[in-house]
N, C-alpha and C. Protein backbone atom coordinates (compact mmCIF):
# COMPACT_ATOMS: atom_id res chain seq x y z
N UNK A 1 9.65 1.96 -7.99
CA UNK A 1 9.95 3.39 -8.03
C UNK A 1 8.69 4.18 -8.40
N UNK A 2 8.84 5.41 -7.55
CA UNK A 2 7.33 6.14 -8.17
C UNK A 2 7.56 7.65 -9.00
N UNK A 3 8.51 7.39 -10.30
CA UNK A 3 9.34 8.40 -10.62
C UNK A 3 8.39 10.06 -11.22
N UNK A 4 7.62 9.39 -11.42
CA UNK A 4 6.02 10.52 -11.61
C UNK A 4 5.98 11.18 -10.71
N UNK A 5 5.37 10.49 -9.50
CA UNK A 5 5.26 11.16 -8.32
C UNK A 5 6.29 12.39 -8.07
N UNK A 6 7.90 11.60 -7.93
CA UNK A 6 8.78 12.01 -7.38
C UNK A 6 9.29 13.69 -8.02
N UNK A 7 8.67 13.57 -9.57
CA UNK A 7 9.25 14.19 -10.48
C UNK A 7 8.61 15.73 -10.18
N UNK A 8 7.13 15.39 -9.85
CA UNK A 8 6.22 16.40 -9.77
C UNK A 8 6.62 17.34 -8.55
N UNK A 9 6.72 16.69 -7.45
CA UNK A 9 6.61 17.00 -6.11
C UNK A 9 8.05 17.84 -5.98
N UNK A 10 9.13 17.47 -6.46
CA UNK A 10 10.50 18.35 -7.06
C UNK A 10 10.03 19.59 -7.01
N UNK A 11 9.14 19.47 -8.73
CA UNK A 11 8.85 20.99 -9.69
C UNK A 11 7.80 21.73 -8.19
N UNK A 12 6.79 21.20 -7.95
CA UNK A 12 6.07 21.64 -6.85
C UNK A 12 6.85 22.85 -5.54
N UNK A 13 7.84 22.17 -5.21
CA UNK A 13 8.92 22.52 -4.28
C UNK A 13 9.49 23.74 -4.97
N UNK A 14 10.13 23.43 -5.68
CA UNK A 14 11.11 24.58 -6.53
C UNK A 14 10.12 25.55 -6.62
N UNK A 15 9.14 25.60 -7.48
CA UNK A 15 8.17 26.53 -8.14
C UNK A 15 8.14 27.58 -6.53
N UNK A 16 7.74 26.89 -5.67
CA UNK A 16 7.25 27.68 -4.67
C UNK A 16 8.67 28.35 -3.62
N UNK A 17 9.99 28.29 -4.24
CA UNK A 17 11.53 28.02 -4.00
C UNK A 17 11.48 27.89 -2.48
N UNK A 18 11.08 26.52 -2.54
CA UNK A 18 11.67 26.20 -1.04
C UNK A 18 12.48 25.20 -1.24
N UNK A 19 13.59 24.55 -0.05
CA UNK A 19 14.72 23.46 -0.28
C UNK A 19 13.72 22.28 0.24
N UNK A 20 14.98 21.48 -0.18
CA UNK A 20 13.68 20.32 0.67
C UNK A 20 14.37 20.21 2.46
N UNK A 21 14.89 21.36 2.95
CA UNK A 21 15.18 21.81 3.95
C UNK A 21 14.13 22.34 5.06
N UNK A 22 13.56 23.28 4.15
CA UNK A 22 12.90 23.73 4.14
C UNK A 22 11.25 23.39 4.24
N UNK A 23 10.85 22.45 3.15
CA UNK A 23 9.87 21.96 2.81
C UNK A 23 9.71 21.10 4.47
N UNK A 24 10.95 20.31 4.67
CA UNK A 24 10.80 19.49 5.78
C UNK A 24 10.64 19.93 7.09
N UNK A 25 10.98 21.52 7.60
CA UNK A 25 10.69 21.88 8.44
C UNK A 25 9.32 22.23 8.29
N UNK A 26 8.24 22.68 7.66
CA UNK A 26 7.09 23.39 7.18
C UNK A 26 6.26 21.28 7.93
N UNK A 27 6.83 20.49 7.19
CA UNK A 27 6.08 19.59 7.49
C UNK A 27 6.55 18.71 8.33
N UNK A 28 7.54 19.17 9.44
CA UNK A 28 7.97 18.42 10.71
C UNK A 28 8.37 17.12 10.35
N UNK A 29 9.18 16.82 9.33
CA UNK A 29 9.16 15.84 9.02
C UNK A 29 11.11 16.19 8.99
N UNK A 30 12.41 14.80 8.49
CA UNK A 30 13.51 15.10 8.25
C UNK A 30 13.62 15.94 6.54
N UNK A 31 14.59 16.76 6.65
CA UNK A 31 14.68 16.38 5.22
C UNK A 31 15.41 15.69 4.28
N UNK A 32 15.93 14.51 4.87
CA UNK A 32 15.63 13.37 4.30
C UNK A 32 15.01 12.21 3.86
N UNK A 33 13.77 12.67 4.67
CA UNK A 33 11.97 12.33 4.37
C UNK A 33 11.77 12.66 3.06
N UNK A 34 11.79 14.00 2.52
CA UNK A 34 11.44 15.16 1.38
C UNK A 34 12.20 14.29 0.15
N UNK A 35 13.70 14.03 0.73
CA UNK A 35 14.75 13.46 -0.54
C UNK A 35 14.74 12.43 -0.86
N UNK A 36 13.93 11.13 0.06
CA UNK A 36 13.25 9.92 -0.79
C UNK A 36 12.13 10.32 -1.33
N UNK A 37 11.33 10.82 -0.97
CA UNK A 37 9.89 11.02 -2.00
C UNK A 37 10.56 11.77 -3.08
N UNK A 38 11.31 12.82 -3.33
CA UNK A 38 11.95 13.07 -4.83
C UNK A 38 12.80 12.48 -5.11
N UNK A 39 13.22 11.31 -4.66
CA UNK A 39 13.68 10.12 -5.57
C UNK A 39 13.22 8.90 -5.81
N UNK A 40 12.04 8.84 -4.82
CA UNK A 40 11.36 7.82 -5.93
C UNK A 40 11.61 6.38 -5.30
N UNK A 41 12.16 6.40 -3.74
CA UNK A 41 12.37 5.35 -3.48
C UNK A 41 10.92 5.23 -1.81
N UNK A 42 10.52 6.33 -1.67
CA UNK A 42 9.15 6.33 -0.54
C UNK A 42 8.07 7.22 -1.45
N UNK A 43 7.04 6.55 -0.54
CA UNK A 43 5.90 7.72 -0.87
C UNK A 43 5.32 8.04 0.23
N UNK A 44 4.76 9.46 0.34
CA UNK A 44 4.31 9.99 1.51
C UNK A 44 2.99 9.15 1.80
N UNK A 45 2.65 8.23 3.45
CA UNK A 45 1.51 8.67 3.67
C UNK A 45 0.33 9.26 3.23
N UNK A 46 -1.03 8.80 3.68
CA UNK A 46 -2.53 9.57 3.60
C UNK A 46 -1.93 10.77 4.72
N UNK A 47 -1.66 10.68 5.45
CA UNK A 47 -1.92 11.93 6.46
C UNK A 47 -0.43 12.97 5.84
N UNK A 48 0.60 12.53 5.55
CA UNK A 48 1.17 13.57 4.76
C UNK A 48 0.91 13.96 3.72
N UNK A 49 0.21 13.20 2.97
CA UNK A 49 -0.39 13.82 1.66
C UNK A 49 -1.30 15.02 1.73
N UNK A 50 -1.54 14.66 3.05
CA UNK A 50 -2.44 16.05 3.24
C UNK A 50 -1.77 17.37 3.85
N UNK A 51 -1.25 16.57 4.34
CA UNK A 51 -0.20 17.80 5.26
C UNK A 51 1.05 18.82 3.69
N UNK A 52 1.11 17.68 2.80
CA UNK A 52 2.33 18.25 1.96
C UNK A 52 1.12 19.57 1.21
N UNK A 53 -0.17 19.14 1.06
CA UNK A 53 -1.23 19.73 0.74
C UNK A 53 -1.05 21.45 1.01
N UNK A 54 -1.00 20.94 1.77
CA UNK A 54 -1.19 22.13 2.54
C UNK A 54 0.30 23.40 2.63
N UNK A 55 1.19 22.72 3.08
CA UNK A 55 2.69 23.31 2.77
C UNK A 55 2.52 23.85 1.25
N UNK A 56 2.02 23.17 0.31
CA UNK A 56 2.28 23.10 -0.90
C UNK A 56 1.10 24.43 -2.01
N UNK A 57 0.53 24.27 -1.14
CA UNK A 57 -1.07 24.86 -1.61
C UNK A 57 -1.80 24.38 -2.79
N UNK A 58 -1.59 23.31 -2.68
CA UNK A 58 -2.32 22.81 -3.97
C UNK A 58 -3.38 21.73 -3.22
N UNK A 59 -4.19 21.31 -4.32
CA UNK A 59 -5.25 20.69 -3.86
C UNK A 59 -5.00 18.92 -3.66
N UNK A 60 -5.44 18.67 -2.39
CA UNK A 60 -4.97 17.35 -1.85
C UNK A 60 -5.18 16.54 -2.67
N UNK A 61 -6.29 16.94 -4.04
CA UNK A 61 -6.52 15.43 -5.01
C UNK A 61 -5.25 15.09 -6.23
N UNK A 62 -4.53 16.73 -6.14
CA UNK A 62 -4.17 16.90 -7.35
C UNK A 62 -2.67 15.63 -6.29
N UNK A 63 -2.44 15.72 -5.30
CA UNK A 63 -0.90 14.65 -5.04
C UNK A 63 -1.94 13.34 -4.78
N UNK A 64 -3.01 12.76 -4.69
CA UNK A 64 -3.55 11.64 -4.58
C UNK A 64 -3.65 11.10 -6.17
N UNK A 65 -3.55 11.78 -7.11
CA UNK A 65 -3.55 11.29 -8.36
C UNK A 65 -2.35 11.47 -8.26
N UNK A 66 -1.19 12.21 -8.55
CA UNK A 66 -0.34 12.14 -8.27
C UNK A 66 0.79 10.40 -7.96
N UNK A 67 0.05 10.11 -6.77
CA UNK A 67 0.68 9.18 -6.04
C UNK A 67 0.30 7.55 -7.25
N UNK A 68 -1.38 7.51 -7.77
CA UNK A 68 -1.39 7.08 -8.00
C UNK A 68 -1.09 6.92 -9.69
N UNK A 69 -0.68 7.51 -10.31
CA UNK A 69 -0.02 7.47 -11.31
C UNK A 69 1.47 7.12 -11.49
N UNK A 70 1.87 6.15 -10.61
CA UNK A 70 3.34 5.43 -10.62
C UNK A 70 3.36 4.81 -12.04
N UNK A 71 5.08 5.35 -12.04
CA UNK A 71 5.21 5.03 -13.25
C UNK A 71 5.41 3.30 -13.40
N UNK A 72 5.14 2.40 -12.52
CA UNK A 72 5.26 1.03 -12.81
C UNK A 72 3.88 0.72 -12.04
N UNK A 73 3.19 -0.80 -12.72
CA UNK A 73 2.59 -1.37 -12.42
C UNK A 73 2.95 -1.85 -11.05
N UNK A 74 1.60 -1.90 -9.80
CA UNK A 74 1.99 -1.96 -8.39
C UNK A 74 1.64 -3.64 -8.02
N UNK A 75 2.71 -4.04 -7.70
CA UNK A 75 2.62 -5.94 -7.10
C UNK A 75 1.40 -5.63 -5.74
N UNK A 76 0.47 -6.86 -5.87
CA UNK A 76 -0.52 -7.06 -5.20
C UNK A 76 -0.20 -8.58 -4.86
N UNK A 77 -0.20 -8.98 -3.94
CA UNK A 77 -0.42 -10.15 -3.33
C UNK A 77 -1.53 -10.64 -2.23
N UNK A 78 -1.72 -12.10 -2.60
CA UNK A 78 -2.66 -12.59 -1.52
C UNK A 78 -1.89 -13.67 -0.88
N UNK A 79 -2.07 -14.22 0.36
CA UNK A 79 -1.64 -15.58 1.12
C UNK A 79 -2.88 -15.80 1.51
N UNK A 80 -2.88 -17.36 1.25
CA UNK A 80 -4.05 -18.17 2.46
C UNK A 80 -4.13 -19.91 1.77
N UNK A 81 -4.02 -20.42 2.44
CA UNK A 81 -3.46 -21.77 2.55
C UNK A 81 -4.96 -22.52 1.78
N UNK A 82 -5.83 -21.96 2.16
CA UNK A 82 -7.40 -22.56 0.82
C UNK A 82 -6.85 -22.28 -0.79
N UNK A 83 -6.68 -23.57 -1.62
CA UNK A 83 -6.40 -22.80 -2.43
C UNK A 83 -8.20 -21.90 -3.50
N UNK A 84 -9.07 -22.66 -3.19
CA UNK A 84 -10.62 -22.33 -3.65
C UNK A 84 -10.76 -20.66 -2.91
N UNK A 85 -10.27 -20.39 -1.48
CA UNK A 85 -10.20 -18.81 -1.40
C UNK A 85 -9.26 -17.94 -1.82
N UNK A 86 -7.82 -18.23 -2.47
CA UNK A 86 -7.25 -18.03 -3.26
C UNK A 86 -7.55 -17.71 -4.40
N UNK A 87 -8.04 -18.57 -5.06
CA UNK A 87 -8.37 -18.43 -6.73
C UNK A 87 -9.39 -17.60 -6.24
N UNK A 88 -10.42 -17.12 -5.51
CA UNK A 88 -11.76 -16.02 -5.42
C UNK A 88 -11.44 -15.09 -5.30
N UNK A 89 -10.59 -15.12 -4.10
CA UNK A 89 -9.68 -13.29 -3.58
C UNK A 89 -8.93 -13.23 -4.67
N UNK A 90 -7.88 -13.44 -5.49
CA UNK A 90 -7.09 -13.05 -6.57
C UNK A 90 -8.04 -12.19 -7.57
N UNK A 91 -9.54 -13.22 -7.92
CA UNK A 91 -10.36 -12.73 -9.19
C UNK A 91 -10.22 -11.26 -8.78
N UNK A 92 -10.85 -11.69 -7.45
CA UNK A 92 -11.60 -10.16 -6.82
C UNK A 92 -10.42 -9.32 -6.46
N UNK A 93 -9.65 -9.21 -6.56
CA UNK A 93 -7.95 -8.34 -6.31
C UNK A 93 -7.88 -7.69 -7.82
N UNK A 94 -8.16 -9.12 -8.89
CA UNK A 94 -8.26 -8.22 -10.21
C UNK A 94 -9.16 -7.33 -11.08
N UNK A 95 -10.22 -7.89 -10.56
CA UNK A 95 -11.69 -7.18 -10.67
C UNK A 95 -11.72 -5.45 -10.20
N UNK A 96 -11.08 -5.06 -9.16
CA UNK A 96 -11.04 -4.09 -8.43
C UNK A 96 -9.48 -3.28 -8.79
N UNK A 97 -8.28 -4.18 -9.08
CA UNK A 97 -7.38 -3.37 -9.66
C UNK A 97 -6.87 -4.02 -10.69
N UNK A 98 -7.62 -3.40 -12.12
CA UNK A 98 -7.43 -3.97 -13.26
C UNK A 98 -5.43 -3.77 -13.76
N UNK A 99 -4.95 -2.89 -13.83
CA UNK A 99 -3.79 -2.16 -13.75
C UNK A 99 -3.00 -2.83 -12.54
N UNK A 100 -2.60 -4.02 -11.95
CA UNK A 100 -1.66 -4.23 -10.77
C UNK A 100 -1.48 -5.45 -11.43
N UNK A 101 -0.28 -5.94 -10.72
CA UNK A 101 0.27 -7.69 -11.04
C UNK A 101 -0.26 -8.13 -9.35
N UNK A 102 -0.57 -8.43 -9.72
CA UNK A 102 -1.82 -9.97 -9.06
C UNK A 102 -0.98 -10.93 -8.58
N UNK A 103 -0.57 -11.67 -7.52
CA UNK A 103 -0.13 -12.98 -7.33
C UNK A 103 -0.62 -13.69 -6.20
N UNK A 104 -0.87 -14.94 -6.41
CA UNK A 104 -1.95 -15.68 -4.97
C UNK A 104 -0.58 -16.56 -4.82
N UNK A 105 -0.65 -16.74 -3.65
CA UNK A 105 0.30 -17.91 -2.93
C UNK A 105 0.37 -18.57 -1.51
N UNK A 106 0.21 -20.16 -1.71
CA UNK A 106 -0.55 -20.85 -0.62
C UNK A 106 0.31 -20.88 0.38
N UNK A 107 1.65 -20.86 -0.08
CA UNK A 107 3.05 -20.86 1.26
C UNK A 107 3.37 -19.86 1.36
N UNK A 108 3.37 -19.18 2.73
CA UNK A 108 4.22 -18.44 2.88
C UNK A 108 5.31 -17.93 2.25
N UNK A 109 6.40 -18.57 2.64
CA UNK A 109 7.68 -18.04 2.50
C UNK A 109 8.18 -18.21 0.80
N UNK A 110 7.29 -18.23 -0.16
CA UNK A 110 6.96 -18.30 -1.52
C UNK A 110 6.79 -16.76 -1.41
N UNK A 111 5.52 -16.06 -0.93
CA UNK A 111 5.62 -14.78 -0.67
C UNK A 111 6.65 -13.96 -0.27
N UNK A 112 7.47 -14.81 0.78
CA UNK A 112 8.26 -13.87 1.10
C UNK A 112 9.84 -13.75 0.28
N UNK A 113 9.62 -15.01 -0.82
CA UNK A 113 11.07 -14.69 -1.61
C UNK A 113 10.39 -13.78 -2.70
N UNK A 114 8.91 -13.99 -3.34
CA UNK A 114 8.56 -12.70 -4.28
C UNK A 114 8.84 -11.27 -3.40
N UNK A 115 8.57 -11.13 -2.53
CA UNK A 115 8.84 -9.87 -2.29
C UNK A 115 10.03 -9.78 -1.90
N UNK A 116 11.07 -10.46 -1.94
CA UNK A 116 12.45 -9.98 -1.79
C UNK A 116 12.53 -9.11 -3.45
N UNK A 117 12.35 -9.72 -4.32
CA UNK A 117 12.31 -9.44 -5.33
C UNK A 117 11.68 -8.66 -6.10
N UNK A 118 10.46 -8.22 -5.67
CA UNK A 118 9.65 -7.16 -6.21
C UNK A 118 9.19 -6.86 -5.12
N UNK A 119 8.65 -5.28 -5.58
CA UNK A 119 8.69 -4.06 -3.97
C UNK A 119 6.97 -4.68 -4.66
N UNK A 120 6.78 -5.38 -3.33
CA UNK A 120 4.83 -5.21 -2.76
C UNK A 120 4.26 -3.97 -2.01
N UNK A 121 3.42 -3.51 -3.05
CA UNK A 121 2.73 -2.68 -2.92
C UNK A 121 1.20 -2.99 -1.72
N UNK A 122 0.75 -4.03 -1.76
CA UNK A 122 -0.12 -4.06 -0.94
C UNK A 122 -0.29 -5.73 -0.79
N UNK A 123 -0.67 -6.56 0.43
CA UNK A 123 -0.47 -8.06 0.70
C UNK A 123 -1.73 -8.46 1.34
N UNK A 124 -2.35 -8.80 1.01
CA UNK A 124 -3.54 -9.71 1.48
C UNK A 124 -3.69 -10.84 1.82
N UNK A 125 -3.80 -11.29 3.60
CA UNK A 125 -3.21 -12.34 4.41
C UNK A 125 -3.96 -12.53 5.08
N UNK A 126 -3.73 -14.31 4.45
CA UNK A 126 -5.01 -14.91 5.88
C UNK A 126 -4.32 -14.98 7.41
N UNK A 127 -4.69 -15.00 8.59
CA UNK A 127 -3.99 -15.06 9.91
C UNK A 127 -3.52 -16.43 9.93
N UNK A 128 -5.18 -17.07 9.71
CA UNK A 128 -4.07 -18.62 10.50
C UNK A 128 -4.24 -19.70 8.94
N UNK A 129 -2.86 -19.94 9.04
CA UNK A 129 -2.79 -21.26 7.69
C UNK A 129 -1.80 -22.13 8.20
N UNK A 130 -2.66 -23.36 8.90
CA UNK A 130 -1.82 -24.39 9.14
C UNK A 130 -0.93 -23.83 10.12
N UNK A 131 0.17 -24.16 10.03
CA UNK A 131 1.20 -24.52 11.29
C UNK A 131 1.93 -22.58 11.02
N UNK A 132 1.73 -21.95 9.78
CA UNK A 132 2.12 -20.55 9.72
C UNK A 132 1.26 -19.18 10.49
N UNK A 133 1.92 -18.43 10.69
CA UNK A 133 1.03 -17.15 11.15
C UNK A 133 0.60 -15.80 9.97
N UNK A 134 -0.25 -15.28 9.96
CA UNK A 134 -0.49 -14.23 8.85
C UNK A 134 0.57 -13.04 9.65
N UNK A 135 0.10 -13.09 10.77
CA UNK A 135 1.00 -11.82 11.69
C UNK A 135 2.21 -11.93 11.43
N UNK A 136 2.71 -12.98 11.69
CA UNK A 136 4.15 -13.58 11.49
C UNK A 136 4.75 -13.08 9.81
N UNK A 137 3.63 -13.29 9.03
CA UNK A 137 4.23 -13.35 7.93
C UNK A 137 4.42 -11.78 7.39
N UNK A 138 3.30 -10.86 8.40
CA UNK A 138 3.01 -9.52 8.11
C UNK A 138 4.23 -8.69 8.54
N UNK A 139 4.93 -9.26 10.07
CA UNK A 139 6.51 -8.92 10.18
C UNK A 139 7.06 -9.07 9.50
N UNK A 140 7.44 -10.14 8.74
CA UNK A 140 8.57 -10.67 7.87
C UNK A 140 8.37 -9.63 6.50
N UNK A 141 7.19 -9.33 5.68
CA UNK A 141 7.29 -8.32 4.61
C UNK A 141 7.41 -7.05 4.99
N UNK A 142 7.02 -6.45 6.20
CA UNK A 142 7.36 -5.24 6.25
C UNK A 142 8.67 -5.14 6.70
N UNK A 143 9.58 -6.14 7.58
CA UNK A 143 10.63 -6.28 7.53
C UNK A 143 11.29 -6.06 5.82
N UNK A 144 11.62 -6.46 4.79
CA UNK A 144 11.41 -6.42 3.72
C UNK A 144 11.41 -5.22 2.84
N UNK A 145 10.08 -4.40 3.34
CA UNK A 145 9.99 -3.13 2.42
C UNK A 145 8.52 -2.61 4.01
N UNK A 146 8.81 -1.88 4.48
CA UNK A 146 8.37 -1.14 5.64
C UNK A 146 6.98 -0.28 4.87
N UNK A 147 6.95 0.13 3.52
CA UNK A 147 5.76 0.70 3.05
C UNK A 147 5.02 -0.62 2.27
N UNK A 148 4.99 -1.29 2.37
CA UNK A 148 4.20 -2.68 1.82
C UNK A 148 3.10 -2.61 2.68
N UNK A 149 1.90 -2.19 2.51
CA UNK A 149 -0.04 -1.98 3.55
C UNK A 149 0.06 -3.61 3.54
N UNK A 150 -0.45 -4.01 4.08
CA UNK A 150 -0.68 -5.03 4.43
C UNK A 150 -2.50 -5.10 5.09
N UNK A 151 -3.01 -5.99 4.70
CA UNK A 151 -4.80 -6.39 5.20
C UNK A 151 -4.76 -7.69 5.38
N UNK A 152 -5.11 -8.04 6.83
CA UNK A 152 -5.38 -9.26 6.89
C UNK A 152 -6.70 -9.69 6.67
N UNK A 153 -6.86 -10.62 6.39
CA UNK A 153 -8.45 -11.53 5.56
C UNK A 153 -8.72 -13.02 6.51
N UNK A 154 -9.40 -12.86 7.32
CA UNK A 154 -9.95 -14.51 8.20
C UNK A 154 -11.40 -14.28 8.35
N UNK A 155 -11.81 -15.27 8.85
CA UNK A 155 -13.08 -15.82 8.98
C UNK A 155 -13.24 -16.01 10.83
N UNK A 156 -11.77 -15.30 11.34
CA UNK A 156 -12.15 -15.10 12.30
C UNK A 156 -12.21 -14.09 13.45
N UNK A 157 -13.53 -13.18 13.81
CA UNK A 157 -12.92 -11.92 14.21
C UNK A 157 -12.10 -11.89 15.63
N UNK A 158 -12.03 -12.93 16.27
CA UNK A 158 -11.25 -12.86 17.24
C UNK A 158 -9.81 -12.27 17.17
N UNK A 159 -9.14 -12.77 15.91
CA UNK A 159 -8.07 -12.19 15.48
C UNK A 159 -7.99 -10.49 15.36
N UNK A 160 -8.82 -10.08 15.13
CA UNK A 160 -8.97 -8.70 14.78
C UNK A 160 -8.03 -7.52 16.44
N UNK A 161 -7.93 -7.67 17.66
CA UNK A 161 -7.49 -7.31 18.04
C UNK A 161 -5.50 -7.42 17.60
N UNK A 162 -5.12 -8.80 17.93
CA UNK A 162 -3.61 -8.80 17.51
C UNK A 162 -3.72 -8.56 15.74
N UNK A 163 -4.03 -8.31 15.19
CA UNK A 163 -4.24 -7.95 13.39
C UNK A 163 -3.82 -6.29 13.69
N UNK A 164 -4.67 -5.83 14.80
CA UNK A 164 -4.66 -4.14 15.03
C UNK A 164 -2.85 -3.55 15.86
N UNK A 165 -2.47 -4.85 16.50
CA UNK A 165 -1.28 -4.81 16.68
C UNK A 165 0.11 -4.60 16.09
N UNK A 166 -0.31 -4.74 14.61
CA UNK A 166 1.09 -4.89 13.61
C UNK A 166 1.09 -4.07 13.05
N UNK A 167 1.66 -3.59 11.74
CA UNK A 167 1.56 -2.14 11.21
C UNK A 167 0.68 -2.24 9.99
N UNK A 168 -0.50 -3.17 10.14
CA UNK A 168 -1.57 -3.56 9.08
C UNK A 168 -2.13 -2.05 8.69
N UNK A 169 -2.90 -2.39 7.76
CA UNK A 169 -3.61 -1.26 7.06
C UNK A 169 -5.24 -1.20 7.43
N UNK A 170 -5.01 -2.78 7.30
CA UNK A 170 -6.85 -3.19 7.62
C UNK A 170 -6.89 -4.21 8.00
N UNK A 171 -8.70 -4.98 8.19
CA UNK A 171 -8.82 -5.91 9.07
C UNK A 171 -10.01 -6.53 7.75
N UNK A 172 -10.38 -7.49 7.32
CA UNK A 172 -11.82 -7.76 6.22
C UNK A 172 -12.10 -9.34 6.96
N UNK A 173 -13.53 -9.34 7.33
CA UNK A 173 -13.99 -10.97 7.36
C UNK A 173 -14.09 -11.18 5.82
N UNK A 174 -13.94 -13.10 6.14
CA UNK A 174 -13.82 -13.53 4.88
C UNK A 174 -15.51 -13.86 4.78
N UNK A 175 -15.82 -13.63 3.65
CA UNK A 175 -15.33 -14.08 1.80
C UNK A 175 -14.66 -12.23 2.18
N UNK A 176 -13.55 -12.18 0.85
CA UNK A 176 -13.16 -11.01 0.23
C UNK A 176 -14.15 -10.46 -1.08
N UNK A 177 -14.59 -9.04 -0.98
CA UNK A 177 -15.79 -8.98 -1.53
C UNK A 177 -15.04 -7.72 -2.51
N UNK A 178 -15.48 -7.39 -3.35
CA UNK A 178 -15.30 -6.06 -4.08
C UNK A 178 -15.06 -4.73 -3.45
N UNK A 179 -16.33 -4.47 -2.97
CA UNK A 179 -16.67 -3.61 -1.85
C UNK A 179 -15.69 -3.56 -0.92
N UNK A 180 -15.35 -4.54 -0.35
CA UNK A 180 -14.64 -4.94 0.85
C UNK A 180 -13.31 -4.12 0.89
N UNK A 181 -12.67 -4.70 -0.29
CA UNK A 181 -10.99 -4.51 -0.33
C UNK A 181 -10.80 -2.81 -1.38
N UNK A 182 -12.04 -2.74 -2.03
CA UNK A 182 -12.28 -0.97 -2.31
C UNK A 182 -12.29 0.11 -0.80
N UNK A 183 -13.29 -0.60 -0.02
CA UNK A 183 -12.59 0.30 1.06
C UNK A 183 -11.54 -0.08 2.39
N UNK A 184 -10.94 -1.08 2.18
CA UNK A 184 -9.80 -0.87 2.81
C UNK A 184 -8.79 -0.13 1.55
N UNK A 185 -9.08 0.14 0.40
CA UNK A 185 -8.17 0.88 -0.13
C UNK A 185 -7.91 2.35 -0.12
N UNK A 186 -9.28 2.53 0.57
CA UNK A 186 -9.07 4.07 0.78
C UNK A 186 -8.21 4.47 2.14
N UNK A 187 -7.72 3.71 2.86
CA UNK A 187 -7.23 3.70 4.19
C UNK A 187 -5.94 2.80 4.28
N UNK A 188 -5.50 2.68 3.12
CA UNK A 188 -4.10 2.04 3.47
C UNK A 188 -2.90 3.33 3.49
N UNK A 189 -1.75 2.86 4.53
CA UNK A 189 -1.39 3.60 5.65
C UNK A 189 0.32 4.48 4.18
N UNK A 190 0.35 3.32 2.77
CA UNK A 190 0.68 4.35 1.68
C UNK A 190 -0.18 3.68 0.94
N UNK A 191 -0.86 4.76 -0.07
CA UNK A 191 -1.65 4.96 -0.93
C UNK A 191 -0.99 4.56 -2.28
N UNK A 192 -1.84 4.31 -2.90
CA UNK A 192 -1.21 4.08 -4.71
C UNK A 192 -3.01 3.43 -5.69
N UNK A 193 -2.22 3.84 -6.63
CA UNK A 193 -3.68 3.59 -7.27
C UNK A 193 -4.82 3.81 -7.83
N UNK A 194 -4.85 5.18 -6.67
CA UNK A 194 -6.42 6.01 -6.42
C UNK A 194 -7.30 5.88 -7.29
N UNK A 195 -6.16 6.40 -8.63
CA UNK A 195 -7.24 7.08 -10.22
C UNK A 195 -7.19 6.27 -10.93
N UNK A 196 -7.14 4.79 -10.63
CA UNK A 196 -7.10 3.62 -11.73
C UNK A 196 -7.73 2.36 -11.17
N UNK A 197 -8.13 2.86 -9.67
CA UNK A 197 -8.93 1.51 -9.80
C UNK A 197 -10.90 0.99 -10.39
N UNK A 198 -10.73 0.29 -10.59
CA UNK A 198 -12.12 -0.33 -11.76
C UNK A 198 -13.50 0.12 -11.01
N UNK A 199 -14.04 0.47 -11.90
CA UNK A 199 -15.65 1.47 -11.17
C UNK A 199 -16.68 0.45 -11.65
N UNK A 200 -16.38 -0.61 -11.83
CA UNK A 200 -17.27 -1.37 -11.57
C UNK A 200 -17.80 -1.67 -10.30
N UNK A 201 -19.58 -1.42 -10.43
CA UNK A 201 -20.27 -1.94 -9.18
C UNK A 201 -19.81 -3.35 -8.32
């Protein structure tokens, strides 16, 4: 739940007395779009965040902090069947978001009963492990929870066209680097985080 978010974006609305009828026609969106983000069960998009920006007149950083000030710690996951690139990408998952629950996991469908169970915020997936698919597995979680970003991570760029096929966020050759997964974070397709992740070089 992102009850911060949800709480703000309410008062935001009201203050300026529009319905979320209203609000939703201004941003072509349903307004039943408007009535999960004030409850806390979606969050808008990078490109509506800008757009609510704007409806809203406030400044696009002030709902990007916003977004990332959820009131719960955000589940981060990795898959990839190495467990030695596992234990590296996890460090580096925690290194970069000190504030998230972290989980590496070499099987699949291990991933996919944690995320029955906790809403994944963002999944970091190798394509090919053994006899499983990363793509495959990238259906199955957004099946699951449809705002879960998803980045796939291989060593091979051939993959990179069908990777661009799914509703991924990003594409990273392996090793997973600091740098790397900082800027696929600025481009995942929902945002969270922004103002808490680690400024370490």
């Amino acid at each position: 739940m992102n009850g911060l978010f949800a709480e703000n974006l309410r008062k935001l609305r009201e203050e300026r007395g529009l319905s979320q009828k209203q609000l939703g026609i201004q941003m072509f969106v349903n307004h039943s779009t408007i009535a999960r983000w004030e409850n806390g069960t979606r969050l808008p998009d990078a490109a509506m965040i800008l757009r609510l920006a704007r409806c809203l007149g406030v400044d696009v950083n002030t709902l990007l902090m916003m977004v990332a000030q959820s009131d719960e710690a955000p589940n981060v996951i990795m898959v990839d069947d190495s467990s030695v690139i596992l234990s590296d990408g996890v460090s580096v998952l925690e290194e970069v978001m000190p504030d998230a629950t972290i989980m590496g996991f070499i099987w699949p469908q291990e991933a996919i009963e944690y995320a029955r169970i906790k809403r994944v915020e963002l999944a970091v997936l190798d394509i090919e492990m053994g006899n499983s698919s990363g793509l495959e597995l990238c259906r199955k979680l957004q099946e699951i929870n449809p705002t879960t970003n998803v980045v796939f991570l291989t060593a091979y760029a051939d993959y990179s066209l069908d990777a661009w096929k799914t509703e991924a966020s990003g594409f990273i050759l392996k090793p997973l680097t600091p740098d790397g997964i900082k800027e696929q974070l600025k481009k995942l397709r929902y945002p969270f985080l922004w103002g808490r992740l680690s400024e370490n070089p």
